[in-house]
C-alpha atoms as a PDB file:
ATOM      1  CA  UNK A   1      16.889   2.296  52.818  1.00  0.00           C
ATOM      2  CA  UNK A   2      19.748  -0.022  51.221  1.00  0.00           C
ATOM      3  CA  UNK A   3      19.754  -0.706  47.612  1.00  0.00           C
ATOM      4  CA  UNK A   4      20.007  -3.985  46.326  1.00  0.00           C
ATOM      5  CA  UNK A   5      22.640  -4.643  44.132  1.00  0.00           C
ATOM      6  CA  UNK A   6      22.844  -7.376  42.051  1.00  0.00           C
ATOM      7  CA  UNK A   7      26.119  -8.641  39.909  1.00  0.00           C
ATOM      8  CA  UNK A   8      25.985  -9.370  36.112  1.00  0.00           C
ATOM      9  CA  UNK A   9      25.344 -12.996  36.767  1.00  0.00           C
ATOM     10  CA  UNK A  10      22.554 -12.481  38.879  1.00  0.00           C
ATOM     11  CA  UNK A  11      20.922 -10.301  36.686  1.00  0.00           C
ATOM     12  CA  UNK A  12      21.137 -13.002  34.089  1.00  0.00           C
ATOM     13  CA  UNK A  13      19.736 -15.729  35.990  1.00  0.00           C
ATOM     14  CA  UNK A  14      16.920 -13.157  37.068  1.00  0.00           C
ATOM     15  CA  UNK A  15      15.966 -12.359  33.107  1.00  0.00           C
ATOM     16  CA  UNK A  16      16.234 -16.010  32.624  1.00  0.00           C
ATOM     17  CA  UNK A  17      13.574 -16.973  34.892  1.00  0.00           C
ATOM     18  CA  UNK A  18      10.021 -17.510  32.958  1.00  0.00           C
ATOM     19  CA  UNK A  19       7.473 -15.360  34.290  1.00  0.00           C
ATOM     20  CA  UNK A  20       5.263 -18.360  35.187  1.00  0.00           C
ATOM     21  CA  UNK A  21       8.035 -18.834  37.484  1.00  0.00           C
ATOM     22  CA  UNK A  22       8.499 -15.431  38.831  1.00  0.00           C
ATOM     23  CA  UNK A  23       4.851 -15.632  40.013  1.00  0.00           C
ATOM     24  CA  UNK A  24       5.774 -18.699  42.564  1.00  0.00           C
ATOM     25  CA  UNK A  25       6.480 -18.319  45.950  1.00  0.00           C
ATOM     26  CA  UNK A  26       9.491 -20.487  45.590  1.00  0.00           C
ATOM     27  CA  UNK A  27      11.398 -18.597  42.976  1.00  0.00           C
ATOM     28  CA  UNK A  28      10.744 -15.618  44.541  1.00  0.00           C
ATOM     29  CA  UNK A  29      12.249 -17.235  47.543  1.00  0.00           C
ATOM     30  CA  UNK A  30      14.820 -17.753  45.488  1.00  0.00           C
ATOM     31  CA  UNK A  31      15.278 -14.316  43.302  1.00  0.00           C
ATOM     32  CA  UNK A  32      15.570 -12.647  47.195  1.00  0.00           C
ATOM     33  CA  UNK A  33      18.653 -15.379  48.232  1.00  0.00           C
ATOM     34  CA  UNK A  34      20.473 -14.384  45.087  1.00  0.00           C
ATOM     35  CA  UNK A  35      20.150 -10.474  46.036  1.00  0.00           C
ATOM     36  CA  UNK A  36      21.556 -11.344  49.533  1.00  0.00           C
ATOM     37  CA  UNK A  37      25.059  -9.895  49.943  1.00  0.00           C
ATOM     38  CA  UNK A  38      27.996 -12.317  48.716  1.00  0.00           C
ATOM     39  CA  UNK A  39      29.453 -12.234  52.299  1.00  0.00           C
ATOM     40  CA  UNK A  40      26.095 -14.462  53.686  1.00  0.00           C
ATOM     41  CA  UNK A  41      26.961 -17.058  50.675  1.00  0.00           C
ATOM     42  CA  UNK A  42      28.835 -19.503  51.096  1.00  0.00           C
ATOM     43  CA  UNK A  43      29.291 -22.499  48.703  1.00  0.00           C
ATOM     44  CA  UNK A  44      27.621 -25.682  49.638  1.00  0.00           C
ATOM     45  CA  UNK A  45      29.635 -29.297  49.473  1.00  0.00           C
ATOM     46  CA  UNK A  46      27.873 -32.376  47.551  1.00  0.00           C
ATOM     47  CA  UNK A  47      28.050 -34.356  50.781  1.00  0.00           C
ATOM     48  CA  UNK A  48      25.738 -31.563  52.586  1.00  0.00           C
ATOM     49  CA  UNK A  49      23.443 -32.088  49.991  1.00  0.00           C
ATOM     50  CA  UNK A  50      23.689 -35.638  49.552  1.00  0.00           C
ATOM     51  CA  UNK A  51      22.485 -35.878  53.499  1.00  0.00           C
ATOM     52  CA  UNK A  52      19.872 -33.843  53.022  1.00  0.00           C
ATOM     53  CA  UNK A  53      17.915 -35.065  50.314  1.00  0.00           C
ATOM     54  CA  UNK A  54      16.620 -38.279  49.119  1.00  0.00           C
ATOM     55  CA  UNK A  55      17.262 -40.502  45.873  1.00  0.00           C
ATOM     56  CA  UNK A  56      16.059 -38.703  42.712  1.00  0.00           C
ATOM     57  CA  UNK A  57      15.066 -35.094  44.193  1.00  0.00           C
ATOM     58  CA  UNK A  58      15.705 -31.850  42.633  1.00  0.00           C
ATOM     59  CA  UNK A  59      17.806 -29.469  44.136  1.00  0.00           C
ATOM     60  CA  UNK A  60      18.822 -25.723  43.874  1.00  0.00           C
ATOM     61  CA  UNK A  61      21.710 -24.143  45.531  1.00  0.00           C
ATOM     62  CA  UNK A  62      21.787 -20.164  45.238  1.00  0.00           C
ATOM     63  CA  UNK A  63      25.359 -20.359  44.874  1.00  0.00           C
ATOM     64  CA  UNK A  64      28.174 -22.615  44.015  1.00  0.00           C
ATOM     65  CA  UNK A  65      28.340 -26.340  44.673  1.00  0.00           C
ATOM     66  CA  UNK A  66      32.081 -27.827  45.712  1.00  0.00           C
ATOM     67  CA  UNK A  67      33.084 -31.173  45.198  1.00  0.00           C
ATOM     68  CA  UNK A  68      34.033 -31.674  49.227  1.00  0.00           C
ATOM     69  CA  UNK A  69      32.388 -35.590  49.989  1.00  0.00           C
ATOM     70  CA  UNK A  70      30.579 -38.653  47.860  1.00  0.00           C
ATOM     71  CA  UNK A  71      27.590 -37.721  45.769  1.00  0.00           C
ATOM     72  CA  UNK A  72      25.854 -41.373  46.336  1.00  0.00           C
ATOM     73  CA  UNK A  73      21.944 -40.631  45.461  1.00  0.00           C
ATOM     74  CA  UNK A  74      20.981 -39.951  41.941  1.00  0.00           C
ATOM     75  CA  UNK A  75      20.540 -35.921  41.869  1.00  0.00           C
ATOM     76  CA  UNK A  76      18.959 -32.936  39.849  1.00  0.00           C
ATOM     77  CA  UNK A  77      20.928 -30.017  40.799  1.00  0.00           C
ATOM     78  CA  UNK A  78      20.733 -26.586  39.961  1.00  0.00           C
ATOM     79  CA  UNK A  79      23.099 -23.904  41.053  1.00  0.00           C
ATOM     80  CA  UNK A  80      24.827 -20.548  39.730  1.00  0.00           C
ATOM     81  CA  UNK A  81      28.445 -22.669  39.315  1.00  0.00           C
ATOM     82  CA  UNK A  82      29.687 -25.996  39.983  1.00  0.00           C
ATOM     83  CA  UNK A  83      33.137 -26.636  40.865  1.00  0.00           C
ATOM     84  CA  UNK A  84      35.383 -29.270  38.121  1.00  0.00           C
ATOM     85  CA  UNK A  85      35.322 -31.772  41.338  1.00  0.00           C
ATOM     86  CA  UNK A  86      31.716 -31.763  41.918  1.00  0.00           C
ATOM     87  CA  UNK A  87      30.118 -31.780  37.740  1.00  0.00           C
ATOM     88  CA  UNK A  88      32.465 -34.897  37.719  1.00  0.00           C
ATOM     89  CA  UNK A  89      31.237 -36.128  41.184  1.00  0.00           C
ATOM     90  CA  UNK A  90      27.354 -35.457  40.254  1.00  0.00           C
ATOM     91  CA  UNK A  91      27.460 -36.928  36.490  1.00  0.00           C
ATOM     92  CA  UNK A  92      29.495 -40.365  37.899  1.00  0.00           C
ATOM     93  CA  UNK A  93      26.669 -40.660  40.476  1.00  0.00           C
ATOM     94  CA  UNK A  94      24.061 -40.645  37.315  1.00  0.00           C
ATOM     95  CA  UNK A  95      22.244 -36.919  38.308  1.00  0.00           C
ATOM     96  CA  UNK A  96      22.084 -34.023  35.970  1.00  0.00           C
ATOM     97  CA  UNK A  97      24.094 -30.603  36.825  1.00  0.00           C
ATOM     98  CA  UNK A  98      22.140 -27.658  35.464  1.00  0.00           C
ATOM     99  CA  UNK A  99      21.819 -24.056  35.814  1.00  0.00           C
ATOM    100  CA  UNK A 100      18.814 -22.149  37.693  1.00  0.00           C
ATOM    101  CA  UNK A 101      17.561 -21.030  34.628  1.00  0.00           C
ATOM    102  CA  UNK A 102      16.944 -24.495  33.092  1.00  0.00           C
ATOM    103  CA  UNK A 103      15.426 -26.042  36.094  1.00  0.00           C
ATOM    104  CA  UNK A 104      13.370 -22.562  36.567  1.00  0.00           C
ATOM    105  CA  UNK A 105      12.411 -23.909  32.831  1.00  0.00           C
ATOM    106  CA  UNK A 106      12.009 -27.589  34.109  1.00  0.00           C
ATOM    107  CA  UNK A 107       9.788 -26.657  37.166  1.00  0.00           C
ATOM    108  CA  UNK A 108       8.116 -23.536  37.111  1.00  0.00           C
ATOM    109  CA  UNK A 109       6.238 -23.865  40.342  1.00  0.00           C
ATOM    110  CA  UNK A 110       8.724 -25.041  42.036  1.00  0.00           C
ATOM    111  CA  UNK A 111       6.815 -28.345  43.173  1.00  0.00           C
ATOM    112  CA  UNK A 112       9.082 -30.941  44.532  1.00  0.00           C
ATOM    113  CA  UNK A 113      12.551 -29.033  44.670  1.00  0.00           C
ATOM    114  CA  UNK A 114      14.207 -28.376  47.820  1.00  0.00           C
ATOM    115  CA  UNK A 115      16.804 -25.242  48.751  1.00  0.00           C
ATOM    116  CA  UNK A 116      20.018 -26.174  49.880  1.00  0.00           C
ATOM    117  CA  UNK A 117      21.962 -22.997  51.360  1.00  0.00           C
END
């Protein structure tokens, strides 16, 4: 049987999790994409998610978020980086960039917040 491995920053996005959280299916969902090997991440553009998702929603991305395409709906985004090009992209659209931990913090159920990978 493999052993998982996780890196440094996983482990602190892991410990940063409530544990109201850790109970829903949906950040355990997410807990077991950030154990995945790096090789099946890839990073995910703003126009991917901008197609996918409607005005206002809440998203998390289990890895980094490039600034490829136009952010046009208002977004909540959380994700384990952000590239210069996107933060810029996101924040002149008028949505929030955050870290997994904070919208862990911000939805612990995971109600209403989509996975973009």
């Amino acid at each position: 049987m493999r052993k998982e491995k996780f890196s440094p920053k996983n482990l602190l996005i892991s410990a940063g999790i409530p544990p109201e959280a850790r109970k829903s299916l949906f950040w355990k969902r997410v807990l077991e994409l950030l154990s995945a090997p790096s090789r099946s991440k890839c990073g995910v553009n703003i126009s991917r998610i901008s197609a996918n998702v409607k005005d206002g929603a809440t998203v998390v991305v289990v890895d980094k978020v490039l600034g490829a395409g136009v952010c046009s709906p208002k977004l909540t985004i959380g994700a384990m980086a952000f590239s210069a090009t996107a933060k810029k992209a996101i924040e002149a659209a008028g949505g929030k960039a955050m870290s997994l931990v904070d919208i862990a913090k911000k939805h612990p159920t995971g109600k209403d917040v989509a996975i973009i990978k």
